[in-house]
PDB file of N, CA and C in Angstrom:
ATOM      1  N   UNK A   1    -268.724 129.866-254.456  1.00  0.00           N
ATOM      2  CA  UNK A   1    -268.359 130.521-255.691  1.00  0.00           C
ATOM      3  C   UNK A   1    -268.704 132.008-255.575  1.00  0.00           C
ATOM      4  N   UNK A   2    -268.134 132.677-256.157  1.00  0.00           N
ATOM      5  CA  UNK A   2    -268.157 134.535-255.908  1.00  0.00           C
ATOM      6  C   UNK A   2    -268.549 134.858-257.492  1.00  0.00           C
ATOM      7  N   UNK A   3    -269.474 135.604-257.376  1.00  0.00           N
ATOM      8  CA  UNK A   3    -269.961 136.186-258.667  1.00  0.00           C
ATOM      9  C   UNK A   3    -269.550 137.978-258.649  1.00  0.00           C
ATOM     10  N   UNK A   4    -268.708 138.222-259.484  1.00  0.00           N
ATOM     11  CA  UNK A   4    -268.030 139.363-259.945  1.00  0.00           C
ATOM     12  C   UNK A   4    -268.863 140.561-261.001  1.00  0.00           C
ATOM     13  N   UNK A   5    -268.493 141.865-260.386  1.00  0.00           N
ATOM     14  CA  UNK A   5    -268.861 142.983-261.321  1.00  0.00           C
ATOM     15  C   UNK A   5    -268.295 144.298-260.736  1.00  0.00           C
ATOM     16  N   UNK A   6    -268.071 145.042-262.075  1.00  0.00           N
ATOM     17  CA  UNK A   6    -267.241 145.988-262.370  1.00  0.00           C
ATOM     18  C   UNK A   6    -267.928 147.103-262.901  1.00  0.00           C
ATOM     19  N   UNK A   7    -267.581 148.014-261.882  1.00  0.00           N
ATOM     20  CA  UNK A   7    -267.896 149.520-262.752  1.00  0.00           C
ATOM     21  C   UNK A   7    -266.634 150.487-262.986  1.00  0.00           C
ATOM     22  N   UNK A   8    -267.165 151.378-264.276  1.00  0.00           N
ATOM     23  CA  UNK A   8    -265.961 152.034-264.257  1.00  0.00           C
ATOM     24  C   UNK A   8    -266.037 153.549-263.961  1.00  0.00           C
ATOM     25  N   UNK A   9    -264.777 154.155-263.024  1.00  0.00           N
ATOM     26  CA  UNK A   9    -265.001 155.399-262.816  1.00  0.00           C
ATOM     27  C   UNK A   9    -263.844 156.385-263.246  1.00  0.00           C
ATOM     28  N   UNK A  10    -264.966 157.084-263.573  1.00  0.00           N
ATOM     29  CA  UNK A  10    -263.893 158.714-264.593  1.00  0.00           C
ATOM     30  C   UNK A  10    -263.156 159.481-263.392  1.00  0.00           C
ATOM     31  N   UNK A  11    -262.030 159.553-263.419  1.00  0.00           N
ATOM     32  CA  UNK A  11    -261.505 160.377-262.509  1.00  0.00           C
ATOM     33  C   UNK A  11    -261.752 162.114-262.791  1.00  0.00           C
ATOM     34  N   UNK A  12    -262.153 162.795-262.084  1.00  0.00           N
ATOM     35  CA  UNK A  12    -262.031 164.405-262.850  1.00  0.00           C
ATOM     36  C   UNK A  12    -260.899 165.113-262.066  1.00  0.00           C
ATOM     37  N   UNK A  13    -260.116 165.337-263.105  1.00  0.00           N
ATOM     38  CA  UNK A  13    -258.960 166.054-262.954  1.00  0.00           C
ATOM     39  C   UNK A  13    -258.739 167.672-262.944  1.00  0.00           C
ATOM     40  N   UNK A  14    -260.420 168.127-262.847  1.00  0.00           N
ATOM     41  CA  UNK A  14    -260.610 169.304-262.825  1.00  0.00           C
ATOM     42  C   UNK A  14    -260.427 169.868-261.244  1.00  0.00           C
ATOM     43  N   UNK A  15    -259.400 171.001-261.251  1.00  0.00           N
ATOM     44  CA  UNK A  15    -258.363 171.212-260.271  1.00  0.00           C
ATOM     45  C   UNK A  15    -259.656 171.726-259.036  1.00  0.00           C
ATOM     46  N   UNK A  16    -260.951 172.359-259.435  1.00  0.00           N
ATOM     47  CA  UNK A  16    -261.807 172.909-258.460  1.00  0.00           C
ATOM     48  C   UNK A  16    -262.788 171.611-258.063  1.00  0.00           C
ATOM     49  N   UNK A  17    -263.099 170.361-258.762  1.00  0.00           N
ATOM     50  CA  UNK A  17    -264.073 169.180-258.297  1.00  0.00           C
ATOM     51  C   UNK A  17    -263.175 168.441-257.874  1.00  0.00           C
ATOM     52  N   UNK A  18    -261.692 168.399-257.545  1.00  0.00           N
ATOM     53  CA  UNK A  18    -260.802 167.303-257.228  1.00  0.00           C
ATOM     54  C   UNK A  18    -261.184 166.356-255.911  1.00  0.00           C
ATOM     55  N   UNK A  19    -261.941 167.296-255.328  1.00  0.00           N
ATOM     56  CA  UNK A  19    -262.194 166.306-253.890  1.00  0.00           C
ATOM     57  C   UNK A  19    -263.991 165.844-253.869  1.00  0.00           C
ATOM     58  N   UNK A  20    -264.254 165.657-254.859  1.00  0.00           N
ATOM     59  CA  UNK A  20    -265.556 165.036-255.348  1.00  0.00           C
ATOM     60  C   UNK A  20    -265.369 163.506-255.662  1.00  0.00           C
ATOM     61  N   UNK A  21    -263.662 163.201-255.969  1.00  0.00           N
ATOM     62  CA  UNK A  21    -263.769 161.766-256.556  1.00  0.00           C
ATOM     63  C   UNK A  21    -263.760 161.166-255.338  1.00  0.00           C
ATOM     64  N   UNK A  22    -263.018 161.513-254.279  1.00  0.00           N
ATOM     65  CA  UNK A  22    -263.304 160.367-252.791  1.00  0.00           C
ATOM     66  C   UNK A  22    -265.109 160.068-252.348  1.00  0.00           C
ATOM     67  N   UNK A  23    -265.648 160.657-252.386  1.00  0.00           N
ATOM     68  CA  UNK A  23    -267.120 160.925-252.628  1.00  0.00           C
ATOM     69  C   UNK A  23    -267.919 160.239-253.224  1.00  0.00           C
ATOM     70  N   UNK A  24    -267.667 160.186-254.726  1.00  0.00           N
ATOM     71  CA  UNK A  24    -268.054 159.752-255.342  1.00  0.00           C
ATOM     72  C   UNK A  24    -268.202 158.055-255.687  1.00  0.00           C
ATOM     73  N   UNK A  25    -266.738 157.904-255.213  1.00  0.00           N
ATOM     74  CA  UNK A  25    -266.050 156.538-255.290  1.00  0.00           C
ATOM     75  C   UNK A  25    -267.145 156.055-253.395  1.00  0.00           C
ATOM     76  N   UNK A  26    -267.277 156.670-252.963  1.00  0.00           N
ATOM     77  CA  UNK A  26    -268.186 156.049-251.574  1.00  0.00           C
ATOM     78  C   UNK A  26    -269.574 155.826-251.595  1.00  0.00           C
ATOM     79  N   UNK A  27    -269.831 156.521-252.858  1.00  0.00           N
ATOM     80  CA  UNK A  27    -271.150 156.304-253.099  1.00  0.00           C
ATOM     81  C   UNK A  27    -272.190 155.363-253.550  1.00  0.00           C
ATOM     82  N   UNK A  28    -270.702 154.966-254.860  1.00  0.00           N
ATOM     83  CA  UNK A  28    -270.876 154.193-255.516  1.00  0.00           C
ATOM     84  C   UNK A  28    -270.715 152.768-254.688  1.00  0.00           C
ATOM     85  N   UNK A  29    -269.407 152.274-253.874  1.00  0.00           N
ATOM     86  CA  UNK A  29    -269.225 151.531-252.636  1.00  0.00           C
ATOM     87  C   UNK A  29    -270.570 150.932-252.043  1.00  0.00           C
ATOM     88  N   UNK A  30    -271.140 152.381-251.376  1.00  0.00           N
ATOM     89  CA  UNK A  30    -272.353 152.230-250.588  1.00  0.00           C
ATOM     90  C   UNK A  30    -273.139 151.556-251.352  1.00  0.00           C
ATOM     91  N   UNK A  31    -273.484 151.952-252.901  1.00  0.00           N
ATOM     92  CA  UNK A  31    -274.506 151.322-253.570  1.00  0.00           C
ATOM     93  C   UNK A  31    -274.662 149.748-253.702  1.00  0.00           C
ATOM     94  N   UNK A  32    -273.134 149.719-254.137  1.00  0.00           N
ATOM     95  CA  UNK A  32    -273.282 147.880-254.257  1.00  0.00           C
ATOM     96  C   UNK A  32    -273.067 147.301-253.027  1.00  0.00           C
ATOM     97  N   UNK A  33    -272.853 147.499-251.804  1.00  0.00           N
ATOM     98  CA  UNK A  33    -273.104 147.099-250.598  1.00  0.00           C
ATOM     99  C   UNK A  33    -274.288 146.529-250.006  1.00  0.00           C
ATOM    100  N   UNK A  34    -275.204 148.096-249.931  1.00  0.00           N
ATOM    101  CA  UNK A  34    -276.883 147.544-250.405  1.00  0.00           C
ATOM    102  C   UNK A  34    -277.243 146.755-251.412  1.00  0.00           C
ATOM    103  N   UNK A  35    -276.619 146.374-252.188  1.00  0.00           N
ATOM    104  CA  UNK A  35    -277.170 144.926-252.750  1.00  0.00           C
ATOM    105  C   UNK A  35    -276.368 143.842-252.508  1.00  0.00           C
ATOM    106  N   UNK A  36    -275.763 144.046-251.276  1.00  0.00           N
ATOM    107  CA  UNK A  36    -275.168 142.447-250.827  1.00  0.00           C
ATOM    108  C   UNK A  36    -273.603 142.004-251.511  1.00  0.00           C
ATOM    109  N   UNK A  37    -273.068 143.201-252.444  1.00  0.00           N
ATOM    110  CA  UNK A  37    -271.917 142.884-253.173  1.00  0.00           C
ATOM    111  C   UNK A  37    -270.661 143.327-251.922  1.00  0.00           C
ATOM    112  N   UNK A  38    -269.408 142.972-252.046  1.00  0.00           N
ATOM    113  CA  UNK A  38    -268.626 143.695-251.339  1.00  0.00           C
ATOM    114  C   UNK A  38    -267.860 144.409-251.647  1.00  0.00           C
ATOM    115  N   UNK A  39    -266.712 145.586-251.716  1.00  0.00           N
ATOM    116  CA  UNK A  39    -265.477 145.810-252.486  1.00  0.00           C
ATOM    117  C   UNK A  39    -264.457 145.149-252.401  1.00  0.00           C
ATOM    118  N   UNK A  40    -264.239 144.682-253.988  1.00  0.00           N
ATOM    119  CA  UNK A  40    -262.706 143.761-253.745  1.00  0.00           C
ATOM    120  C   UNK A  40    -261.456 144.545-254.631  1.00  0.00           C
ATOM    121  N   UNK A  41    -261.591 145.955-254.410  1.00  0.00           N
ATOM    122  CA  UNK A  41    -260.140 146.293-255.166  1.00  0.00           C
ATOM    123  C   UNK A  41    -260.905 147.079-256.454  1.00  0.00           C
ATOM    124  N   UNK A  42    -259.496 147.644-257.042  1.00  0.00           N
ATOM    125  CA  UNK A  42    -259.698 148.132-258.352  1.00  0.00           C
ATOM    126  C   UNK A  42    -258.467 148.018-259.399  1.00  0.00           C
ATOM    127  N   UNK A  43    -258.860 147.919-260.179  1.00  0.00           N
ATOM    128  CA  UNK A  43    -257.943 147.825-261.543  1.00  0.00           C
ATOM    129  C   UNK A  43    -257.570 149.424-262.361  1.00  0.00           C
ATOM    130  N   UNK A  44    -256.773 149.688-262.722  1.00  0.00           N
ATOM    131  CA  UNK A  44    -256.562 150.765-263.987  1.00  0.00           C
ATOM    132  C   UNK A  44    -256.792 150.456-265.276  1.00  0.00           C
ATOM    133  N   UNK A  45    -257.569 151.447-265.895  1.00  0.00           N
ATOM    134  CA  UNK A  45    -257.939 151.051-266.359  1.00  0.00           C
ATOM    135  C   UNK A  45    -257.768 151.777-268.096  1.00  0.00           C
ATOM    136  N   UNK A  46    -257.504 153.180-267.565  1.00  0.00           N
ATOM    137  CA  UNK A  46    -257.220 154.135-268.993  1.00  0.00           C
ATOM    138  C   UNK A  46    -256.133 155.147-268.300  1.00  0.00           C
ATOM    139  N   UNK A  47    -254.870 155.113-269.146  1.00  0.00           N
ATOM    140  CA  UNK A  47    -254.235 156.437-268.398  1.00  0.00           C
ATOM    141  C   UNK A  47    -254.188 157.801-269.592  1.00  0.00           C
ATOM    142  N   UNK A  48    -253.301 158.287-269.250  1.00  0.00           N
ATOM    143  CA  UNK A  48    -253.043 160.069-269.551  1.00  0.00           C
ATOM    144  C   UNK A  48    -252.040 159.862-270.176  1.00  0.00           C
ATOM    145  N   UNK A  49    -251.556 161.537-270.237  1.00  0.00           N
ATOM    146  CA  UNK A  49    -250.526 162.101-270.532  1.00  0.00           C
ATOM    147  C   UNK A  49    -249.438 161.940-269.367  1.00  0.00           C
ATOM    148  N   UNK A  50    -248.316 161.644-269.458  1.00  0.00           N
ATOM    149  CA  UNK A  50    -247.111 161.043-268.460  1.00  0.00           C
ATOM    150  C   UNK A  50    -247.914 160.560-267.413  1.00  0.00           C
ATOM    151  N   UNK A  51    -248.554 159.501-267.674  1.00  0.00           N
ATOM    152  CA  UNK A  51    -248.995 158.233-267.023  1.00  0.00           C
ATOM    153  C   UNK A  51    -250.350 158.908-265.473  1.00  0.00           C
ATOM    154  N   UNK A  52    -250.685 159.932-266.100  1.00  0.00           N
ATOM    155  CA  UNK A  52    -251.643 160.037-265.306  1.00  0.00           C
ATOM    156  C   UNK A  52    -253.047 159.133-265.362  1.00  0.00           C
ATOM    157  N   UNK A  53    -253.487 158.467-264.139  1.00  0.00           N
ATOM    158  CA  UNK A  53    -254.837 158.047-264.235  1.00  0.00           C
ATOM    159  C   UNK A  53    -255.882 158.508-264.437  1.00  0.00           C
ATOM    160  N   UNK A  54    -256.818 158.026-265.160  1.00  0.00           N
ATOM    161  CA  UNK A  54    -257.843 158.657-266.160  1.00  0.00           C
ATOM    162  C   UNK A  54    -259.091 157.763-265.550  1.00  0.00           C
ATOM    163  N   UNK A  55    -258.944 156.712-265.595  1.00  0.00           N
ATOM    164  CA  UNK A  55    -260.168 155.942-265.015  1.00  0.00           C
ATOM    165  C   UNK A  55    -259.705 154.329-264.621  1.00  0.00           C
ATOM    166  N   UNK A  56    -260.685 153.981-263.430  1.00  0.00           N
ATOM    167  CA  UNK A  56    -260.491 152.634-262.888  1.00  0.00           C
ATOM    168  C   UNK A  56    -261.630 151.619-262.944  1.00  0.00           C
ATOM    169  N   UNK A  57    -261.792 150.229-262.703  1.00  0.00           N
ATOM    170  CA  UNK A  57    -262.916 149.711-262.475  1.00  0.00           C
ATOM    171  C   UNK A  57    -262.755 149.841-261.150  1.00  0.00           C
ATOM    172  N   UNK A  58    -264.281 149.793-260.678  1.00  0.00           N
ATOM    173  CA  UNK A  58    -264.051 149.005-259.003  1.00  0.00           C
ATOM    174  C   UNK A  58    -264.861 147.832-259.150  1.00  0.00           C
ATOM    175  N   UNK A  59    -263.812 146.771-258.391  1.00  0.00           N
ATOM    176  CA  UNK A  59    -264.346 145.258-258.235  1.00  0.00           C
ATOM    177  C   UNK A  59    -265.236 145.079-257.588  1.00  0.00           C
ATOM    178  N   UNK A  60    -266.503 144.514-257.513  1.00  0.00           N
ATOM    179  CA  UNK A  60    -267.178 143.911-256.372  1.00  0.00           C
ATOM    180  C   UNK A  60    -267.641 142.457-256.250  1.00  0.00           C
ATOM    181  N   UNK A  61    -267.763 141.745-255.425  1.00  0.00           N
ATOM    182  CA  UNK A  61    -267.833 140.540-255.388  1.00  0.00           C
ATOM    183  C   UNK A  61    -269.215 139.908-254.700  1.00  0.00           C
ATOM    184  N   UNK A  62    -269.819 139.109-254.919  1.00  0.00           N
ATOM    185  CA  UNK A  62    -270.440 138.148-253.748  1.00  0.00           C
ATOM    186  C   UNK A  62    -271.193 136.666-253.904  1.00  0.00           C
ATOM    187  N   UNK A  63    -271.142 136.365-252.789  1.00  0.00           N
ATOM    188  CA  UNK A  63    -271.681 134.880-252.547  1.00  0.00           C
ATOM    189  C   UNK A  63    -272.754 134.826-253.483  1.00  0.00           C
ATOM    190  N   UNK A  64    -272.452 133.100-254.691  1.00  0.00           N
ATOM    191  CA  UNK A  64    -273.672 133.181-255.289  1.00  0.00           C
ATOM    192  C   UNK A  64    -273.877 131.733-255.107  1.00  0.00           C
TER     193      UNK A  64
END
């Protein structure tokens, strides 16, 4: 059985931090890794103005 959890992340669409979200999103990765979770994907989760993404969960999973 796989026990599931979700965080959610703000995308910043601010044109000078734009390359902070790949980063950020690895960090967070790394974190639940060290506790034994894995990444399983992400969902959308809030959009914008003409369908821009605003924020996602990321899935993580593991053996319980």
């Amino acid at each position: 059985m796989k026990e599931y959890t979700y965080e959610t992340f703000y995308i910043n669409h601010n044109w000078v931090f734009r390359k902070e979200n790949p980063q950020r999103c690895r960090d967070i990765i790394d974190r639940y890794a060290r506790q034994g979770y894995r990444y399983a994907g992400y969902v959308p989760t809030e959009f914008g103005l003409y369908g821009m993404l605003n924020a996602i969960d990321l899935i993580f999973e593991k053996d319980v």
